[in-house]
C-alpha atoms as a PDB file:
ATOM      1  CA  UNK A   1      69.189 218.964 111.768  1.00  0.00           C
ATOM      2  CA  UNK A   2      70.248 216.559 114.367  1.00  0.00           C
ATOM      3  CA  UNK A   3      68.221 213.927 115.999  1.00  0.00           C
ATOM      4  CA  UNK A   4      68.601 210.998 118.288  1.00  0.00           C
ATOM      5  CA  UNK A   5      67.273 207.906 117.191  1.00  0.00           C
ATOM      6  CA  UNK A   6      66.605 204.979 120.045  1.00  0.00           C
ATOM      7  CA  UNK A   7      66.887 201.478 118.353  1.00  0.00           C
ATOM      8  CA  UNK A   8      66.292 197.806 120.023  1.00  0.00           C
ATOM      9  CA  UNK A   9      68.051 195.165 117.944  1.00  0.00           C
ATOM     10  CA  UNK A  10      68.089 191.451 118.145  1.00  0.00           C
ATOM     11  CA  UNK A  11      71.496 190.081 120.249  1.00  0.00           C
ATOM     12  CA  UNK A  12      72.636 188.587 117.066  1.00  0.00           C
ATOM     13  CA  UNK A  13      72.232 191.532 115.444  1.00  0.00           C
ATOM     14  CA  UNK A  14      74.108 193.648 118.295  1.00  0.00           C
ATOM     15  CA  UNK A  15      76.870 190.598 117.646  1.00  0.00           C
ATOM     16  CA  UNK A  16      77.750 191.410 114.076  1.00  0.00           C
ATOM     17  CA  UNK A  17      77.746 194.657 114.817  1.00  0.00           C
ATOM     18  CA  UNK A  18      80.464 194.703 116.871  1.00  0.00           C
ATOM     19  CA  UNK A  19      82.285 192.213 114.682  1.00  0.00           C
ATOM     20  CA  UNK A  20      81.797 195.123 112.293  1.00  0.00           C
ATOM     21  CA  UNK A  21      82.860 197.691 114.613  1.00  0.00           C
ATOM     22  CA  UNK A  22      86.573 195.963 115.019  1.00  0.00           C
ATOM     23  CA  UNK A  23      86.696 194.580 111.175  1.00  0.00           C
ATOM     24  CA  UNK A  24      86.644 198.470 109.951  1.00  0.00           C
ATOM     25  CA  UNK A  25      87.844 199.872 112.932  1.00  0.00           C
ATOM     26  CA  UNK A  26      84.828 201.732 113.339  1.00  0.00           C
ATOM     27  CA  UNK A  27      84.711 203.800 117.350  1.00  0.00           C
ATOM     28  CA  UNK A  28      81.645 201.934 118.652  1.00  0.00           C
ATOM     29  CA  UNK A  29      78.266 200.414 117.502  1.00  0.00           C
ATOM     30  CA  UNK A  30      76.448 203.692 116.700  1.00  0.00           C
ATOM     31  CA  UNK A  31      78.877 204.752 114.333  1.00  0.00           C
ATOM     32  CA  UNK A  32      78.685 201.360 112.213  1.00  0.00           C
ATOM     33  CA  UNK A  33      74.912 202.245 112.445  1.00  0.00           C
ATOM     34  CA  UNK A  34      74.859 205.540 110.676  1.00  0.00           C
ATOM     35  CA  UNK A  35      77.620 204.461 108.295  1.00  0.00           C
ATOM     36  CA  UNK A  36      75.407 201.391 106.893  1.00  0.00           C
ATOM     37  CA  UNK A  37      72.338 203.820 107.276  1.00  0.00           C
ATOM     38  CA  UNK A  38      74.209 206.307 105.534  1.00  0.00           C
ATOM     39  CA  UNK A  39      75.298 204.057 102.597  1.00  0.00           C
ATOM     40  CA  UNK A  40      71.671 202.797 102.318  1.00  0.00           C
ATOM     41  CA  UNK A  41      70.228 206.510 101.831  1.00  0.00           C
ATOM     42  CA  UNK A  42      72.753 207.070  99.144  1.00  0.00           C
ATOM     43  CA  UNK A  43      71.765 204.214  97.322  1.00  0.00           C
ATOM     44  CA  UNK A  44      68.306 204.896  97.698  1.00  0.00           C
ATOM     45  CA  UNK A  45      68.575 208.198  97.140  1.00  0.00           C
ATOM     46  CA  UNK A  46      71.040 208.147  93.877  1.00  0.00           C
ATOM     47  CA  UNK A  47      71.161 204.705  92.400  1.00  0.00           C
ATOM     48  CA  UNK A  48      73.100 205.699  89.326  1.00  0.00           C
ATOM     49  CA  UNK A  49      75.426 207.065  91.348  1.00  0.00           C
ATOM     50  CA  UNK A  50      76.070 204.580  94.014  1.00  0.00           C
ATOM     51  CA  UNK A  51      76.501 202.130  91.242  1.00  0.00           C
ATOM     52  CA  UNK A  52      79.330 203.965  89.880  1.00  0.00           C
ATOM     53  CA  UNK A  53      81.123 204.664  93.508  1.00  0.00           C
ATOM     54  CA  UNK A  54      80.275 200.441  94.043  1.00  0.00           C
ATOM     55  CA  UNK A  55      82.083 199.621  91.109  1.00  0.00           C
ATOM     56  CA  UNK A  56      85.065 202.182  91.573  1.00  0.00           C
ATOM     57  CA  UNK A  57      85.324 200.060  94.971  1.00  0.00           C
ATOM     58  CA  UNK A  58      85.088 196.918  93.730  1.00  0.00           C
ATOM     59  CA  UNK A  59      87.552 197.768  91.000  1.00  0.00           C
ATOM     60  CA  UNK A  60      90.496 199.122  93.494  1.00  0.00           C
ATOM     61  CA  UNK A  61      89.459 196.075  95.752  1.00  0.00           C
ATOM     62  CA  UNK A  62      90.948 193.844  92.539  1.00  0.00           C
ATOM     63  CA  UNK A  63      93.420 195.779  91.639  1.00  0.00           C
ATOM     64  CA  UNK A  64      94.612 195.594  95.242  1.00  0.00           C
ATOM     65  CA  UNK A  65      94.060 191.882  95.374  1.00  0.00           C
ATOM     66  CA  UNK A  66      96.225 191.502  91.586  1.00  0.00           C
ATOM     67  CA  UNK A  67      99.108 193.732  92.644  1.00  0.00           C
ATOM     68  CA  UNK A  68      99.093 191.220  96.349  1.00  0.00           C
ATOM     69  CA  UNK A  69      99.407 188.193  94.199  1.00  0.00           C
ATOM     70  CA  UNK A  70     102.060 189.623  91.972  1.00  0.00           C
ATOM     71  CA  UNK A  71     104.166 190.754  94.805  1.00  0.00           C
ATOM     72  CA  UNK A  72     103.622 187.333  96.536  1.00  0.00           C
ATOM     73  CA  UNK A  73     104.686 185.725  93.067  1.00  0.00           C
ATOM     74  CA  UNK A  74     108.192 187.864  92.793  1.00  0.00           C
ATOM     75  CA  UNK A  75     108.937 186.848  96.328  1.00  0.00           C
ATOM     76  CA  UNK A  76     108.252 182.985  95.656  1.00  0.00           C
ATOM     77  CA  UNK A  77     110.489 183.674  92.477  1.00  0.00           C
ATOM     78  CA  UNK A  78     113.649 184.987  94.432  1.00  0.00           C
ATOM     79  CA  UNK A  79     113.000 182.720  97.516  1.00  0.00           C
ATOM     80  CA  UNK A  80     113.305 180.160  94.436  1.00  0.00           C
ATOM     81  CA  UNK A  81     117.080 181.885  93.230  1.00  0.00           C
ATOM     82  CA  UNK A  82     118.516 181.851  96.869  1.00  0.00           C
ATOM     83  CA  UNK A  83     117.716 178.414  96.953  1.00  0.00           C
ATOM     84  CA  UNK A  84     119.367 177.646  94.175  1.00  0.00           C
ATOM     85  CA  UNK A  85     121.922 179.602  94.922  1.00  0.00           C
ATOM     86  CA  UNK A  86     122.200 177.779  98.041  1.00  0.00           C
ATOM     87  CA  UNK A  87     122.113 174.566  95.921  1.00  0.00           C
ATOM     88  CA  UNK A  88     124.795 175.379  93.645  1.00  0.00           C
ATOM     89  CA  UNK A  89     127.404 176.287  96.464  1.00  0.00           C
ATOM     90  CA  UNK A  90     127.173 172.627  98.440  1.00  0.00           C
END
């Protein structure tokens, strides 16, 4: 079933939304709209199982975030050995 739903939201509203629409590189407003919509059903309609897809998001959000920091940490390490390098050569 498809329908077409006609909504009037507040210009700050209509604001975020389009901040939203080029943070997750969503097509246009409308499609932002049914994704949150979307999520919302899913949580309302399966809480159990929203919880579980949350934290599987959350958890490869930190993972993401550790392996970042590790990678910036070997490149302040070698940045760290060329210098000295560069040091030992004067």
């Amino acid at each position: 079933m498809n329908a077409i739903v006609s909504i009037r939201v507040p210009s700050s509203l209509a604001k975020n939304l389009k901040e939203i629409v080029q943070k997750d590189h969503f097509l246009d407003v409308s499609e932002t709209v049914r994704s949150i919509v979307r999520k919302r059903w899913l949580e309302w309609k399966d809480p159990t199982t929203y919880q579980v897809k949350k934290l599987r998001e959350d958890i490869k959000e930190v993972v993401k975030e550790k392996s970042k920091l590790s990678k910036e940490e070997l490149l302040l390490q070698e940045l760290k050995r060329i210098k000295e390098m560069i040091e030992v050569e004067k």
